[in-house]
C-alpha atoms as a PDB file:
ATOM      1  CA  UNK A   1     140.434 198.372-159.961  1.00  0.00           C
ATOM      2  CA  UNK A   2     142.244 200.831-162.153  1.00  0.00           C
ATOM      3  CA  UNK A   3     145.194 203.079-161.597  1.00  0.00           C
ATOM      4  CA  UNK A   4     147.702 200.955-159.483  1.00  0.00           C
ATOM      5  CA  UNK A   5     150.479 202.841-157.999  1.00  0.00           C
ATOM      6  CA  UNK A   6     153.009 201.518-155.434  1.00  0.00           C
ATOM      7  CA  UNK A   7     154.959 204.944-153.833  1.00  0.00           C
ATOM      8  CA  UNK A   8     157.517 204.770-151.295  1.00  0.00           C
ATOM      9  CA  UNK A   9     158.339 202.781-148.210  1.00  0.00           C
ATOM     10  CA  UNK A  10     156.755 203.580-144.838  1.00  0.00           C
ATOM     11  CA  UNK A  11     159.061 205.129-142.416  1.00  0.00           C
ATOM     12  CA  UNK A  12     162.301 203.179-142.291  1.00  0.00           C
ATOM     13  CA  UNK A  13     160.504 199.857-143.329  1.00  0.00           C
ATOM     14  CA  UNK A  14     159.948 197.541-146.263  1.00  0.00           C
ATOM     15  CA  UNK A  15     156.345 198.243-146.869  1.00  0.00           C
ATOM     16  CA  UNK A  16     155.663 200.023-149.699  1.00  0.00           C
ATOM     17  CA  UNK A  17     152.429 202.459-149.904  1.00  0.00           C
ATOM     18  CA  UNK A  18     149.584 200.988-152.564  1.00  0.00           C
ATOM     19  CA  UNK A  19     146.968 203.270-153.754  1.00  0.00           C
ATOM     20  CA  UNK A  20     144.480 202.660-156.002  1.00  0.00           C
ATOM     21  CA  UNK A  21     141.250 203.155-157.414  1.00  0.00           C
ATOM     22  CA  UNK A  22     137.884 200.994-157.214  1.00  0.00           C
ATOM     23  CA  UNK A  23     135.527 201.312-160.359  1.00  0.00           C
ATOM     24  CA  UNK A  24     132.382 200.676-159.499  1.00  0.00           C
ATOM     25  CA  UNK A  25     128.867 201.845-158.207  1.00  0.00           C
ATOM     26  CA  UNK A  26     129.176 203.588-155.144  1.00  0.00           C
ATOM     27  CA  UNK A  27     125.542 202.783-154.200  1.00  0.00           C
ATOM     28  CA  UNK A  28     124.831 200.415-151.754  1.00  0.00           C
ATOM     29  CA  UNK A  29     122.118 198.057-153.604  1.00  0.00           C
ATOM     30  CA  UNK A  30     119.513 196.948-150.781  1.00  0.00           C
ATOM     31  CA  UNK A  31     118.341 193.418-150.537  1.00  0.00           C
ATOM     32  CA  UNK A  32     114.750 193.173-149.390  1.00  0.00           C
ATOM     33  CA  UNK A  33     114.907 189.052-148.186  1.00  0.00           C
ATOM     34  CA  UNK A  34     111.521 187.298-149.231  1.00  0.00           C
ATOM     35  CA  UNK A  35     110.138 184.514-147.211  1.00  0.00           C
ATOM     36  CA  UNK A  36     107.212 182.283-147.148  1.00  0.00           C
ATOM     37  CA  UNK A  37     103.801 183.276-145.695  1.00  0.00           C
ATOM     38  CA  UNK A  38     103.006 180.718-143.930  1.00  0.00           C
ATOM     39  CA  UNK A  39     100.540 182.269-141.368  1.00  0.00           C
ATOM     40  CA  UNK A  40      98.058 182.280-144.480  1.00  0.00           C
ATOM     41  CA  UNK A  41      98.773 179.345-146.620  1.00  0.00           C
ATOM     42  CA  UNK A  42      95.859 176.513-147.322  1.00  0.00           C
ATOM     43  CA  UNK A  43      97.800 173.735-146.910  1.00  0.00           C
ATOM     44  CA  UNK A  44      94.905 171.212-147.686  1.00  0.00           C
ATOM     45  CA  UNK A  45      95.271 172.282-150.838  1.00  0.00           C
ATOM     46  CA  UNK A  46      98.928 171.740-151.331  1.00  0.00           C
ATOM     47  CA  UNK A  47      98.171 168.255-149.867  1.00  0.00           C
ATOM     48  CA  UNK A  48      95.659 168.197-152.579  1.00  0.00           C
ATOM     49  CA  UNK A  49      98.246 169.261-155.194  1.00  0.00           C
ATOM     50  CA  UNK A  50     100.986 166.866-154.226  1.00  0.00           C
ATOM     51  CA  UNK A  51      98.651 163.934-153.663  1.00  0.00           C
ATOM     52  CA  UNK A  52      97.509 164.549-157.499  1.00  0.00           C
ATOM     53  CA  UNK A  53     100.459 163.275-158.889  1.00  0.00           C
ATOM     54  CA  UNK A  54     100.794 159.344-159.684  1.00  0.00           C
ATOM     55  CA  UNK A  55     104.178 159.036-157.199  1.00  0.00           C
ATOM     56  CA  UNK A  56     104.305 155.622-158.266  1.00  0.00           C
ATOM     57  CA  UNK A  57     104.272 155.813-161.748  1.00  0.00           C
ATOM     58  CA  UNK A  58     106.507 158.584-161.145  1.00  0.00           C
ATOM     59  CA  UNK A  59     109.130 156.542-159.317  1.00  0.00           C
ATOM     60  CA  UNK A  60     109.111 153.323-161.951  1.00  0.00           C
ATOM     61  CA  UNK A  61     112.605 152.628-162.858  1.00  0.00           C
ATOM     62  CA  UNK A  62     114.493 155.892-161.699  1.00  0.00           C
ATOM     63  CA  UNK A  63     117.193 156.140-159.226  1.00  0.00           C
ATOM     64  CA  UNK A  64     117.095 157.656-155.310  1.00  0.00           C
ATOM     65  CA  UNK A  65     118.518 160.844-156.760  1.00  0.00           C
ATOM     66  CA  UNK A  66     116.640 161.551-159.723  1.00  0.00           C
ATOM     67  CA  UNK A  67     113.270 160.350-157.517  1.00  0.00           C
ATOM     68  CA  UNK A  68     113.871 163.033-155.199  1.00  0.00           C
ATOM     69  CA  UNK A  69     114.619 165.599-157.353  1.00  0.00           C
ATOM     70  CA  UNK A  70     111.197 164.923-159.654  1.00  0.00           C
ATOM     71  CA  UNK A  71     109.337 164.830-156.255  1.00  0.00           C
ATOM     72  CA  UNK A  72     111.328 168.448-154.903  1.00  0.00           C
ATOM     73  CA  UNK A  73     110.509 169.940-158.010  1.00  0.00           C
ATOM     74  CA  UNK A  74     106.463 168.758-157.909  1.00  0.00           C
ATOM     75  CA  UNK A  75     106.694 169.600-154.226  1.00  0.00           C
ATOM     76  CA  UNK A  76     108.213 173.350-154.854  1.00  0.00           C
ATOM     77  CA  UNK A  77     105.770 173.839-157.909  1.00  0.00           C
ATOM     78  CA  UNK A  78     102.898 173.189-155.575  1.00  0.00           C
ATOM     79  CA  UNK A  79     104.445 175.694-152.890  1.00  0.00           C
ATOM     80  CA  UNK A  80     104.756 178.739-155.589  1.00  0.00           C
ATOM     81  CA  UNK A  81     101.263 178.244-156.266  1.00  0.00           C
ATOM     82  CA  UNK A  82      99.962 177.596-152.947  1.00  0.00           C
ATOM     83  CA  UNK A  83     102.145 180.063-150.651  1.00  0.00           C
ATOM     84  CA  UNK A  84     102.673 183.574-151.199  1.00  0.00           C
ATOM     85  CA  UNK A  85     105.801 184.947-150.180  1.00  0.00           C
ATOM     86  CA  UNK A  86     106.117 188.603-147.857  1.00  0.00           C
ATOM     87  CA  UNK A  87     109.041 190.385-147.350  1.00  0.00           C
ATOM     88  CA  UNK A  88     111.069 189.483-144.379  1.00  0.00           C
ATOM     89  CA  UNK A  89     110.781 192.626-141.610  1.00  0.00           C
ATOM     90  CA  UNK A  90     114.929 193.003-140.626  1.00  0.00           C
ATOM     91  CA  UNK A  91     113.488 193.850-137.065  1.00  0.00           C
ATOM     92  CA  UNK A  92     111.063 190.731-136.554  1.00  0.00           C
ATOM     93  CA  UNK A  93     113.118 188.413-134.094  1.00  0.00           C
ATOM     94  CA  UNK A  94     116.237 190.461-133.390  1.00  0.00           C
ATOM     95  CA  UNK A  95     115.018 189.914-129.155  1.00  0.00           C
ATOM     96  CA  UNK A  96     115.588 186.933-127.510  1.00  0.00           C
ATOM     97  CA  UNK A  97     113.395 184.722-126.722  1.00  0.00           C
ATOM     98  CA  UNK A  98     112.910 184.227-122.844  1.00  0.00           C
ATOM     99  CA  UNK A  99     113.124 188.597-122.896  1.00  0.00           C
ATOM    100  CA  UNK A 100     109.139 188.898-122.421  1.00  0.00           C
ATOM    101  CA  UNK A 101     107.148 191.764-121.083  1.00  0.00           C
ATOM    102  CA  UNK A 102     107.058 190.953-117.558  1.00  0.00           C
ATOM    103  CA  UNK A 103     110.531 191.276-116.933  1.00  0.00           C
ATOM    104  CA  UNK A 104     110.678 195.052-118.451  1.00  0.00           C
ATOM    105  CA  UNK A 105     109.889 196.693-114.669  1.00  0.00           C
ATOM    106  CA  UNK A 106     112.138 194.648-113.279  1.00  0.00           C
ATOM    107  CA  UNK A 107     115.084 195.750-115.389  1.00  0.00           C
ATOM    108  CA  UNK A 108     113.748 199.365-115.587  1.00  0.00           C
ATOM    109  CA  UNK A 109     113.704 199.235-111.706  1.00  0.00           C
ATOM    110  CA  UNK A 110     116.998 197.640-111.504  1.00  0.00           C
ATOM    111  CA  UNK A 111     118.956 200.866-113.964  1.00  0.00           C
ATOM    112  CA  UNK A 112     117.091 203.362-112.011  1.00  0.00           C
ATOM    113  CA  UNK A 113     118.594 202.216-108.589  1.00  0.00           C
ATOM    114  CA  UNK A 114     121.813 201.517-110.003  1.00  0.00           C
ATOM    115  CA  UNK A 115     121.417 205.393-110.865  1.00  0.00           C
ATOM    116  CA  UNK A 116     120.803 206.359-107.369  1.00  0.00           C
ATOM    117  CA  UNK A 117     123.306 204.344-105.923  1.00  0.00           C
ATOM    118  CA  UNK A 118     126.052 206.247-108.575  1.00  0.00           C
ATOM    119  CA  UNK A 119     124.919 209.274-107.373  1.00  0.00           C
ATOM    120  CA  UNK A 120     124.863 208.751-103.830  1.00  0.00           C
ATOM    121  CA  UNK A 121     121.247 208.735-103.453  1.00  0.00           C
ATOM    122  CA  UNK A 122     120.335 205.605-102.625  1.00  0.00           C
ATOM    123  CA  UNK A 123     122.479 202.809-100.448  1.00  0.00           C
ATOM    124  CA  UNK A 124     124.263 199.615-102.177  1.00  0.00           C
ATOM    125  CA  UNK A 125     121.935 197.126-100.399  1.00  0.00           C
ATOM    126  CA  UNK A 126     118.929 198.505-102.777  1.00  0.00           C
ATOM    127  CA  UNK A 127     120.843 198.033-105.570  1.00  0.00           C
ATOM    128  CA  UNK A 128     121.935 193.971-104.373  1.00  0.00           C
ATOM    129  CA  UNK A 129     118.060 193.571-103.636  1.00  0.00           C
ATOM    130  CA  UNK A 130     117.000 195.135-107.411  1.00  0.00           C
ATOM    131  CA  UNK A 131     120.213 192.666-108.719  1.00  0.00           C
ATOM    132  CA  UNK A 132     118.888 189.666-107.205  1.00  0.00           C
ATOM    133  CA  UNK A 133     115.248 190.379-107.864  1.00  0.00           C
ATOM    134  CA  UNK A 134     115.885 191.008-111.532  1.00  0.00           C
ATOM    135  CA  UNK A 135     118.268 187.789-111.738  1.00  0.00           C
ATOM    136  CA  UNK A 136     115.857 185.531-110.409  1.00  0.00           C
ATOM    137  CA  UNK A 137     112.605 187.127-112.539  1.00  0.00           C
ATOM    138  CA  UNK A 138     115.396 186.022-115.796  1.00  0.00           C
ATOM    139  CA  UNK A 139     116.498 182.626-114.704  1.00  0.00           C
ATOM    140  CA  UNK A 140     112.063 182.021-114.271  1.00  0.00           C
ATOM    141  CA  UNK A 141     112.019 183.303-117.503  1.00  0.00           C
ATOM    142  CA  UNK A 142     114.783 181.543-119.379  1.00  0.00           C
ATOM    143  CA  UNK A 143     113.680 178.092-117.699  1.00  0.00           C
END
């Protein structure tokens, strides 16, 4: 921050007015999250890698805390070698999880009655039967 200035009070209260000014990039930096690849990973051959190493030998006079650490590290070294990493889509699991395909008429259905009933077009029972229809298609789906 640079140029603090406090000005007067606000109205006929105590508060004081504080400007100032932030120095700094005004560009937003955008993070790109990585993650593991899974989908395509061999993992016989990170068994193979982690199986390689003498764990016993390894172990031999070292306490809980430094043994898991050594074994983390082997185990992580093995991963960057094995696994490639891909960069995280934003949109990729934003829907929930019992929403599936099948339930899309339903709902579509359901907003295009409720439009008819606003309008006076069609009467309030069709819109309770699309309601109760749609609500029982969800609770089958979230079971």
């Amino acid at each position: 921050m640079g140029k603090v200035a406090i000005g007067d009070c606000l109205c006929h209260s105590d508060h004081k007015v504080v400007e100032f000014h932030i120095i700094g990039d005004r560009r937003k930096t955008a993070s790109k999250p990585s993650t593991l690849d899974v989908g395509g990973a061999e993992f016989r051959l990170l068994k193979e890698l982690v199986s390689k190493v003498p764990w016993e030998s390894a172990f031999e006079g070292i306490w809980v805390h430094k043994s898991w650490s050594l074994f983390k590290s082997h185990l992580l070294r093995a991963q960057k070698q094995i696994i490639s990493k891909c960069w995280e889509s934003r949109k990729w699991g934003r829907g929930l999880a019992w929403m599936i395909r099948d339930l899309t008429p339903e709902l579509k259905q359901k907003r295009k009655v409720y439009g008819h009933w606003k309008q006076g077009q069609a009467p309030w029972e069709d819109y309770r039967d699309a309601v109760h229809q749609c609500r029982e298609k969800i609770r089958a789906a979230k079971v």
